[in-house]
C-alpha atoms as a PDB file:
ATOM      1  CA  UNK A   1       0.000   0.000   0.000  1.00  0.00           C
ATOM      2  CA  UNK A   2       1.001   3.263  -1.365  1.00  0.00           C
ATOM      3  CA  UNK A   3       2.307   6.169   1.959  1.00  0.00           C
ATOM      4  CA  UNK A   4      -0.413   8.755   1.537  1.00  0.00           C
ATOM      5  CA  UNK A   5       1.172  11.412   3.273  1.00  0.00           C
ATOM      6  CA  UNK A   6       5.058  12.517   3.939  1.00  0.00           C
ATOM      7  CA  UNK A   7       6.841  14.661   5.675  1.00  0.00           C
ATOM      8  CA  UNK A   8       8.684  17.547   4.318  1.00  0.00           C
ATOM      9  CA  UNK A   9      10.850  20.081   4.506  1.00  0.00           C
ATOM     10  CA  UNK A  10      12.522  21.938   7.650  1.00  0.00           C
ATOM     11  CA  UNK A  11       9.660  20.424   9.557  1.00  0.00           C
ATOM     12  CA  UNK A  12       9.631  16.893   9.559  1.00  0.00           C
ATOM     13  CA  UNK A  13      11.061  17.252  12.708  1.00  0.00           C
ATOM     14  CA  UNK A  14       7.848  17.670  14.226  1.00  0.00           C
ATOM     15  CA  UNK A  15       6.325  14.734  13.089  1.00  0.00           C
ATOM     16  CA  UNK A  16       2.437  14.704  12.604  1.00  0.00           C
ATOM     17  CA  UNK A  17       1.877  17.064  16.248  1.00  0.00           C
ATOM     18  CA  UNK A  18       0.884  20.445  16.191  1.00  0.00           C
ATOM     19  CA  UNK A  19      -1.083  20.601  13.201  1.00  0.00           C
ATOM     20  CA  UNK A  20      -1.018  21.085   9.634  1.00  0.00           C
ATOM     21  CA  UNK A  21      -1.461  25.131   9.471  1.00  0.00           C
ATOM     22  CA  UNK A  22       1.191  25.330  12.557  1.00  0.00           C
ATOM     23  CA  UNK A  23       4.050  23.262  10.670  1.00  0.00           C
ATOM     24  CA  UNK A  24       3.173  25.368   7.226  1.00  0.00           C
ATOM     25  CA  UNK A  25       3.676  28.570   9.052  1.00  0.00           C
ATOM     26  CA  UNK A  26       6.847  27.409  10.943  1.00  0.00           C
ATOM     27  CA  UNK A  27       8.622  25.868   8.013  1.00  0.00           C
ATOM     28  CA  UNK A  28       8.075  29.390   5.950  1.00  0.00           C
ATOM     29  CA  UNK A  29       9.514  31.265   8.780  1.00  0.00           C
ATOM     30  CA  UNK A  30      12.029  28.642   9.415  1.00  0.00           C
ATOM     31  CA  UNK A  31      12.964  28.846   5.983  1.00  0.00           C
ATOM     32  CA  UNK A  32      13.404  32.411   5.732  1.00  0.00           C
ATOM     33  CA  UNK A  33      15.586  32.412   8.771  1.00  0.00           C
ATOM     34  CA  UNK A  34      18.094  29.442   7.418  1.00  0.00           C
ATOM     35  CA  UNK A  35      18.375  31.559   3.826  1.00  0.00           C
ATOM     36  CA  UNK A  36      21.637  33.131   2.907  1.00  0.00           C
ATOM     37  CA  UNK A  37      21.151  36.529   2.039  1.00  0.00           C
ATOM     38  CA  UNK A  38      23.038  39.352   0.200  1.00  0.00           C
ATOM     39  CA  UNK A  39      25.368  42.045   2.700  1.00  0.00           C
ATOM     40  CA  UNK A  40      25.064  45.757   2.054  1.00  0.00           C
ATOM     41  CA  UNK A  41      28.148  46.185   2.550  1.00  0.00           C
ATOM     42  CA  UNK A  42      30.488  43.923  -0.268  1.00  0.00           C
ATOM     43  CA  UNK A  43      27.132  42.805  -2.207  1.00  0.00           C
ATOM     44  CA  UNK A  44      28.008  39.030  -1.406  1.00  0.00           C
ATOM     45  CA  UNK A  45      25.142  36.397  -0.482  1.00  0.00           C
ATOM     46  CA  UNK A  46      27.032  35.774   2.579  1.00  0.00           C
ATOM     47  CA  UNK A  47      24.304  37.166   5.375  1.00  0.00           C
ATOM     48  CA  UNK A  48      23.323  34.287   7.867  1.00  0.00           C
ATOM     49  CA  UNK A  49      21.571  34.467  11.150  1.00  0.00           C
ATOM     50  CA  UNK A  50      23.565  35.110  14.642  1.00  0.00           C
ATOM     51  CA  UNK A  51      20.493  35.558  17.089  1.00  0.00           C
ATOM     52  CA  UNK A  52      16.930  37.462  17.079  1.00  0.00           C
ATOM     53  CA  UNK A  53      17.307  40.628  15.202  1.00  0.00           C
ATOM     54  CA  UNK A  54      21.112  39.991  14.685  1.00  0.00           C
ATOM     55  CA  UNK A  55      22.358  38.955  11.368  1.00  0.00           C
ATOM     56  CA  UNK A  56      26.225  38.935  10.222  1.00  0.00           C
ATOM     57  CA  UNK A  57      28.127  38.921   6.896  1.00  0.00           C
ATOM     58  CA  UNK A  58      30.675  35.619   6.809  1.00  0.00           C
ATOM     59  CA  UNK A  59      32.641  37.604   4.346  1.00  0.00           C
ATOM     60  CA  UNK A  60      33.238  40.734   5.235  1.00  0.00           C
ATOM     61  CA  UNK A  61      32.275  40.814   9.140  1.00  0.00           C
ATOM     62  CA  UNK A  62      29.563  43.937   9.064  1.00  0.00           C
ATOM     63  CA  UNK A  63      27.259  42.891  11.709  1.00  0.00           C
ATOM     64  CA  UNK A  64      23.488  44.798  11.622  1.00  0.00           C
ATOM     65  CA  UNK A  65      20.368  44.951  13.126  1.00  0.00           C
ATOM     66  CA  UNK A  66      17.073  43.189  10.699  1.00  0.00           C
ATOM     67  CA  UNK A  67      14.047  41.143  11.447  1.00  0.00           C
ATOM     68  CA  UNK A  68      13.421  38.206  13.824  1.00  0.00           C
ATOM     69  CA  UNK A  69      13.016  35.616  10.418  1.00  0.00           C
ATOM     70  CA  UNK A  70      14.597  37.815   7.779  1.00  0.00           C
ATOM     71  CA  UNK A  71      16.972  40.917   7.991  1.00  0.00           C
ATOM     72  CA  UNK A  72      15.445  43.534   5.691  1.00  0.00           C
ATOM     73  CA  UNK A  73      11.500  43.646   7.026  1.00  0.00           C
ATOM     74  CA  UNK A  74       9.021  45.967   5.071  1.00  0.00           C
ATOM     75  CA  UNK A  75       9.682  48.546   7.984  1.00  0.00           C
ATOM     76  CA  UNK A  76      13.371  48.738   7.473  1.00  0.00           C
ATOM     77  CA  UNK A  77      13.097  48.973   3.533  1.00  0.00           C
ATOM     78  CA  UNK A  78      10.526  51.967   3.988  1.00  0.00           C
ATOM     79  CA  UNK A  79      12.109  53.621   6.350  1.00  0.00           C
ATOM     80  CA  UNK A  80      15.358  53.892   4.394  1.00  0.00           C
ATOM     81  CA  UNK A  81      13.795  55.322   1.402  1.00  0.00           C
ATOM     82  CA  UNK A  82      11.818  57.800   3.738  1.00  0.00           C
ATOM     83  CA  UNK A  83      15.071  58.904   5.091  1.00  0.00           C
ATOM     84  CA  UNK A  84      16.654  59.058   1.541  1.00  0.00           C
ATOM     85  CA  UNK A  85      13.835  61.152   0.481  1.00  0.00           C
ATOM     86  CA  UNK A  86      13.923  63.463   3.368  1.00  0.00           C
ATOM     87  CA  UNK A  87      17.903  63.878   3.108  1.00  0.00           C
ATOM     88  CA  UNK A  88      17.137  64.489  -1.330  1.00  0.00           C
ATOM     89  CA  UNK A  89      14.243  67.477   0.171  1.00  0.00           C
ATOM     90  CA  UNK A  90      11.021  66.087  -0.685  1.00  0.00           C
ATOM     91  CA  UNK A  91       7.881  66.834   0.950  1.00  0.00           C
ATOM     92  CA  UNK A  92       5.638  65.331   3.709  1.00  0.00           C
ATOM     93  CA  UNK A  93       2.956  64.215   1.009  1.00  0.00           C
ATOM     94  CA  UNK A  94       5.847  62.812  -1.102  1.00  0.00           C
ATOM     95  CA  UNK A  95       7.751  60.783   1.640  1.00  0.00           C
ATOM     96  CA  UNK A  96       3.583  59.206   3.006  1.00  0.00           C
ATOM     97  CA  UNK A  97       2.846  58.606  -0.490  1.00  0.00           C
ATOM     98  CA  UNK A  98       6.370  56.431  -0.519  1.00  0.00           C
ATOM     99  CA  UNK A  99       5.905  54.531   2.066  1.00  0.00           C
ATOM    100  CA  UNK A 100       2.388  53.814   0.808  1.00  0.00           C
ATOM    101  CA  UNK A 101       4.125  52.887  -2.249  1.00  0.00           C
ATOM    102  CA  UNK A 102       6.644  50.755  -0.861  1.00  0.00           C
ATOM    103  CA  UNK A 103       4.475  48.642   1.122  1.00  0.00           C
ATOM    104  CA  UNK A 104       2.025  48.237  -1.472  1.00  0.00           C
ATOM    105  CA  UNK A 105       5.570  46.562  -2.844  1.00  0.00           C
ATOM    106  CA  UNK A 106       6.769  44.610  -0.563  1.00  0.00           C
ATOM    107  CA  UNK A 107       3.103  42.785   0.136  1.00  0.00           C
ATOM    108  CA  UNK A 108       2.960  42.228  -3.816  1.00  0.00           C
ATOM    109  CA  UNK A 109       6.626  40.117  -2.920  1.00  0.00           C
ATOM    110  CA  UNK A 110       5.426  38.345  -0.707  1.00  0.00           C
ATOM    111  CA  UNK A 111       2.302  36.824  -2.585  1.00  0.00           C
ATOM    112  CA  UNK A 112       4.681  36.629  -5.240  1.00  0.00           C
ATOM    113  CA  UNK A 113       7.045  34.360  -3.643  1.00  0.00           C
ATOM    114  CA  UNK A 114       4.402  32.171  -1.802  1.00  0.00           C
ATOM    115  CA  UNK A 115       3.188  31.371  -4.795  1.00  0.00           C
END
């Protein structure tokens, strides 16, 4: 007889407790934490995890503050083009309508990459 159901991914760990919706949401924030990502600083995919909130290049050493799962959050990524903005002399209006703009972005990402 044929297995009907496996497990997969970062959370076959767990096993069949806690429930399907639990394990889906833990293994896409699990993933997201175990990712490699690229540094600001020398532009390398070299970015890995150190503790909550605490991410580190391997390459070059440049250690920063990011997310609890990923290190550039929607907040971060607005709020440096709001300070950009601010810095180039644009307006009140221009910097809300930014922000509106870039989160409008970032959600279109993220259903982007889930599916």
């Amino acid at each position: 007889m044929a297995k009907r159901t496996q497990k997969t991914g970062i959370t076959a760990r767990f096993g069949a407790r806690y429930g399907v919706s639990v394990r889906r949401n833990a293994g896409k924030a699990l993933t997201k934490k175990k990712a490699k990502y690229t540094c600001p600083v020398c532009q390398y995919q070299k970015v890995t995890f150190q503790s909550v909130g605490i991410w580190a290049c391997k390459k070059c050493g440049h250690t920063f503050a990011g997310g609890a799962w990923e290190p550039y959050t929607r907040a971060s990524e607005a709020n440096s083009k709001i300070t950009r903005r601010s810095i180039e002399g644009a307006t009140t209006a221009d910097m809300a309508f930014i922000a509106q703009q870039a989160a409008m972005d970032y959600e279109r990402s993220n259903a982007d990459e889930e599916e």
